[in-house]
N, C-alpha and C. Protein backbone atom coordinates (compact mmCIF):
# COMPACT_ATOMS: atom_id res chain seq x y z
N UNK A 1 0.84 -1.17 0.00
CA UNK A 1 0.00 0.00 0.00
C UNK A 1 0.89 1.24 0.00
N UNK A 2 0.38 2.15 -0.74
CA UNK A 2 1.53 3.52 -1.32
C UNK A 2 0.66 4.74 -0.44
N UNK A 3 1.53 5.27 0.53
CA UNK A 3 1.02 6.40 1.13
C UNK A 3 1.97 7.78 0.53
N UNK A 4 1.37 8.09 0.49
CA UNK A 4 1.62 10.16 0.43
C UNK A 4 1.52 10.89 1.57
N UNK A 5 2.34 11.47 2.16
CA UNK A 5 1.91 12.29 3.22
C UNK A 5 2.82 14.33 2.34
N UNK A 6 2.11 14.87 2.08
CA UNK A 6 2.13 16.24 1.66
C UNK A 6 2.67 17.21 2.73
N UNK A 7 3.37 18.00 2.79
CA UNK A 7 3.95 18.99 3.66
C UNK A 7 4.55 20.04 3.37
N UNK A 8 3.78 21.49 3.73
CA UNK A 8 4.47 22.31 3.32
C UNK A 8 5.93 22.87 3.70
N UNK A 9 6.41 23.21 2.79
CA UNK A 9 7.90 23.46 3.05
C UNK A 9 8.46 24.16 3.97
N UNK A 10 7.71 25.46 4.05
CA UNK A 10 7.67 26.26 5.49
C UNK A 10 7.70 25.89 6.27
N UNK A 11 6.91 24.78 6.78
CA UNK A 11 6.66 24.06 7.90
C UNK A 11 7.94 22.89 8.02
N UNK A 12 8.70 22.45 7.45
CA UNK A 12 9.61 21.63 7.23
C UNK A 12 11.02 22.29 7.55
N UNK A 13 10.86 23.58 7.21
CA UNK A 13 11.99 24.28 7.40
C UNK A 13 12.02 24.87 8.58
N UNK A 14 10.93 24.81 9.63
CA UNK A 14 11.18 25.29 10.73
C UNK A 14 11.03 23.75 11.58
N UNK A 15 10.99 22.74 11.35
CA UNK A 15 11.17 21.65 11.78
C UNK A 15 12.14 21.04 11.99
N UNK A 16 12.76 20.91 10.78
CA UNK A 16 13.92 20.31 10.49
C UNK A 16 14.81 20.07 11.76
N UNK A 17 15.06 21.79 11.90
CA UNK A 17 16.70 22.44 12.31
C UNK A 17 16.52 21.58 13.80
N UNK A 18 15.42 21.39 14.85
CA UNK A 18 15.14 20.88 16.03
C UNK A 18 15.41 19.52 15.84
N UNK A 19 15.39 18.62 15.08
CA UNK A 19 15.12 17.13 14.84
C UNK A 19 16.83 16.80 14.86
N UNK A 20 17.09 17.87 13.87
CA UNK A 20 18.81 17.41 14.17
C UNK A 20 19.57 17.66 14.69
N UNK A 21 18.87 18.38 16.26
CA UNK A 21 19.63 18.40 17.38
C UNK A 21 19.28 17.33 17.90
N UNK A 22 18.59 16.06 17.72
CA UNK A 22 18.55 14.82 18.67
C UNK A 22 18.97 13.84 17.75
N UNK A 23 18.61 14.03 16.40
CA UNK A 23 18.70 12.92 15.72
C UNK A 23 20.33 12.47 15.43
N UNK A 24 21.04 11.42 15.19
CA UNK A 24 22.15 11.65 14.66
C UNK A 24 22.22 10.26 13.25
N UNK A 25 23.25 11.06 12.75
CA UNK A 25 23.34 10.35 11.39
C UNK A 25 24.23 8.69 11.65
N UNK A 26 24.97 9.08 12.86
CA UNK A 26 25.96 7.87 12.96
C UNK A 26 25.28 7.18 13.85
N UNK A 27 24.33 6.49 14.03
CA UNK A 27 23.39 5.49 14.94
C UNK A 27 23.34 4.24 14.45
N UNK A 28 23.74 3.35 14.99
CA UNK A 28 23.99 1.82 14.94
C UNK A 28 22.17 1.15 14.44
N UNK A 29 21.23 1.75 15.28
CA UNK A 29 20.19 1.72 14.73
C UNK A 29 19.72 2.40 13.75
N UNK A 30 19.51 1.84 12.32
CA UNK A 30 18.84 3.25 11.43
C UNK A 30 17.31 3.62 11.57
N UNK A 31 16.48 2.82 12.31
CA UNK A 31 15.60 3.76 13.22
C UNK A 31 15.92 4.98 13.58
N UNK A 32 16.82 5.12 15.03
CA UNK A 32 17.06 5.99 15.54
C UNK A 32 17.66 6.95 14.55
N UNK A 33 18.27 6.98 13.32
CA UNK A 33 18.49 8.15 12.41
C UNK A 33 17.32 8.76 11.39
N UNK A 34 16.24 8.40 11.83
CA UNK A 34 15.30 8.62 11.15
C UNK A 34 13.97 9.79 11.55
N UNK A 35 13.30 10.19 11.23
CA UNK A 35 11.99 10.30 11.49
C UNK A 35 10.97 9.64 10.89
N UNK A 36 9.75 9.96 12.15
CA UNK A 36 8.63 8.92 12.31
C UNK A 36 7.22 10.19 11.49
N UNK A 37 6.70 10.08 10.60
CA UNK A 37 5.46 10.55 10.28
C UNK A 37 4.70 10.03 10.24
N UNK A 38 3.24 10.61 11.05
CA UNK A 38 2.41 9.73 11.37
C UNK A 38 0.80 11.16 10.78
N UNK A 39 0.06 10.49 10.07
CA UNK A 39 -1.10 11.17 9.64
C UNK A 39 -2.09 10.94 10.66
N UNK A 40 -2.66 11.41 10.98
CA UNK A 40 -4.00 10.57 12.23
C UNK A 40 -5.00 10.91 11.56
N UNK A 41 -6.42 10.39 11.83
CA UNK A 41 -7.56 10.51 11.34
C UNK A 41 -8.44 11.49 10.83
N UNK A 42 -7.90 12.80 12.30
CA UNK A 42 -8.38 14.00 12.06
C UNK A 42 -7.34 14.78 11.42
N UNK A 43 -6.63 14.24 10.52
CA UNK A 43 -6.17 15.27 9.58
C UNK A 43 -4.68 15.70 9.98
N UNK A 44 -4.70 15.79 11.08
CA UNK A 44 -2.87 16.61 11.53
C UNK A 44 -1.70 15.35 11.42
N UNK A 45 -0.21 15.79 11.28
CA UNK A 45 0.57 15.36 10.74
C UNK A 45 1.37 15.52 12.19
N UNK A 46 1.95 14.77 12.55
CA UNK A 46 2.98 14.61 13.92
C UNK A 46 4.55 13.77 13.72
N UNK A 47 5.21 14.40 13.43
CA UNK A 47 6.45 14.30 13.17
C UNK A 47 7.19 13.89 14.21
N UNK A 48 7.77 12.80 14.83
CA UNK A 48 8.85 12.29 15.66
C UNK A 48 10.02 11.87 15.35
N UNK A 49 10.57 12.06 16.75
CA UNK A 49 12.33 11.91 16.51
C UNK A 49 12.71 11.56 17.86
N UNK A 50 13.71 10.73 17.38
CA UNK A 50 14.46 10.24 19.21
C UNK A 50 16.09 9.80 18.97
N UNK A 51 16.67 9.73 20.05
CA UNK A 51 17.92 9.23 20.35
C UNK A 51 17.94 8.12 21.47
N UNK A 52 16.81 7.76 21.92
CA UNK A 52 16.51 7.12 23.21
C UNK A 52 16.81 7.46 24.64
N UNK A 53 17.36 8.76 24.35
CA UNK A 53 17.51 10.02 25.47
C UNK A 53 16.64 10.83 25.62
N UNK A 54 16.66 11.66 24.23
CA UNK A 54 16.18 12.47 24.03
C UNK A 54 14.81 12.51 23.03
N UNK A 55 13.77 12.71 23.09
CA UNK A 55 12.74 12.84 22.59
C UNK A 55 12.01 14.33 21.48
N UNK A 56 12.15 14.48 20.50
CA UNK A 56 11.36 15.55 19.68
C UNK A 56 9.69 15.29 18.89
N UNK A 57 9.37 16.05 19.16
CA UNK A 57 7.90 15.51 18.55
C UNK A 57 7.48 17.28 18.41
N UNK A 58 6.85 17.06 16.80
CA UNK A 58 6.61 18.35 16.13
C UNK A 58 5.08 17.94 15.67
N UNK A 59 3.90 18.88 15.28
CA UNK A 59 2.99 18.78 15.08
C UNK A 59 2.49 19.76 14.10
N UNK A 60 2.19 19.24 13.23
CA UNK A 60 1.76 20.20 11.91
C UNK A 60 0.55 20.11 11.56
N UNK A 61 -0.66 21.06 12.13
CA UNK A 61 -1.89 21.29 11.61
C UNK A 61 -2.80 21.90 10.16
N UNK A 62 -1.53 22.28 9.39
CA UNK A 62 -2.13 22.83 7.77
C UNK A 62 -1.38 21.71 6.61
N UNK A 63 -1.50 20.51 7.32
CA UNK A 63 -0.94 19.65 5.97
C UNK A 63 -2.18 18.57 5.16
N UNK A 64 -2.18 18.04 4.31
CA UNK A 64 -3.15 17.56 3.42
C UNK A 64 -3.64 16.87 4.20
N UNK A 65 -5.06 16.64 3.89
CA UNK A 65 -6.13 15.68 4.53
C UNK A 65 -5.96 14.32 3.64
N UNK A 66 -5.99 13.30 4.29
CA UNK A 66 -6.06 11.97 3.23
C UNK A 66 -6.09 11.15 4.30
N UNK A 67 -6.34 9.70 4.31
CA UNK A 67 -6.69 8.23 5.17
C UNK A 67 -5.37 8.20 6.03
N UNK A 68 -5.36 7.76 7.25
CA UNK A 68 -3.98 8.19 8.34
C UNK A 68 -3.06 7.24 7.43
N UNK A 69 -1.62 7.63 7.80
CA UNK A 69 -0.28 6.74 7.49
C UNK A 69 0.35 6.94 8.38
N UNK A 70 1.42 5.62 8.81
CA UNK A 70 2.88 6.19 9.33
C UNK A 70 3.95 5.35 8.61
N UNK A 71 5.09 6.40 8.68
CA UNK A 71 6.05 5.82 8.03
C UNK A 71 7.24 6.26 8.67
N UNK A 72 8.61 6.06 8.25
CA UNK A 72 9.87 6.70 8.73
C UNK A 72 10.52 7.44 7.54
């Protein structure tokens, strides 16, 4: 099954810069170098990130409406 999740760029660019203060590129797990997008039912988009220390979670309320997904 092929999901789309849509996001405006604005919103990505003020996201970003926070995620890669926890996230790191050299992680034995490539989970942990990743982010988590998750669509929920009512429409908003919730962006996660971890190091297993440290926790980020961003929430974006003006992104496309469509059936929930999550992905990394």
């Amino acid at each position: 099954m092929k999901h789309t999740i849509q996001l405006p760029v604005a919103t990505l660019k003020t996201a970003l810069p926070g995620f890669a203060k926890v996230i790191s590129t050299k992680s034995y797990l490539p989970a942990l170098a990743s982010v988590r997008v998750v669509r929920h039912p009512d429409g908003t988009v919730t962006l996660h990130g971890t190091d297993l220390d440290s926790f980020v979670r961003y929430q974006v309320a003006d992104a496309d409406s469509g059936p929930p997904a999550e992905l990394l």
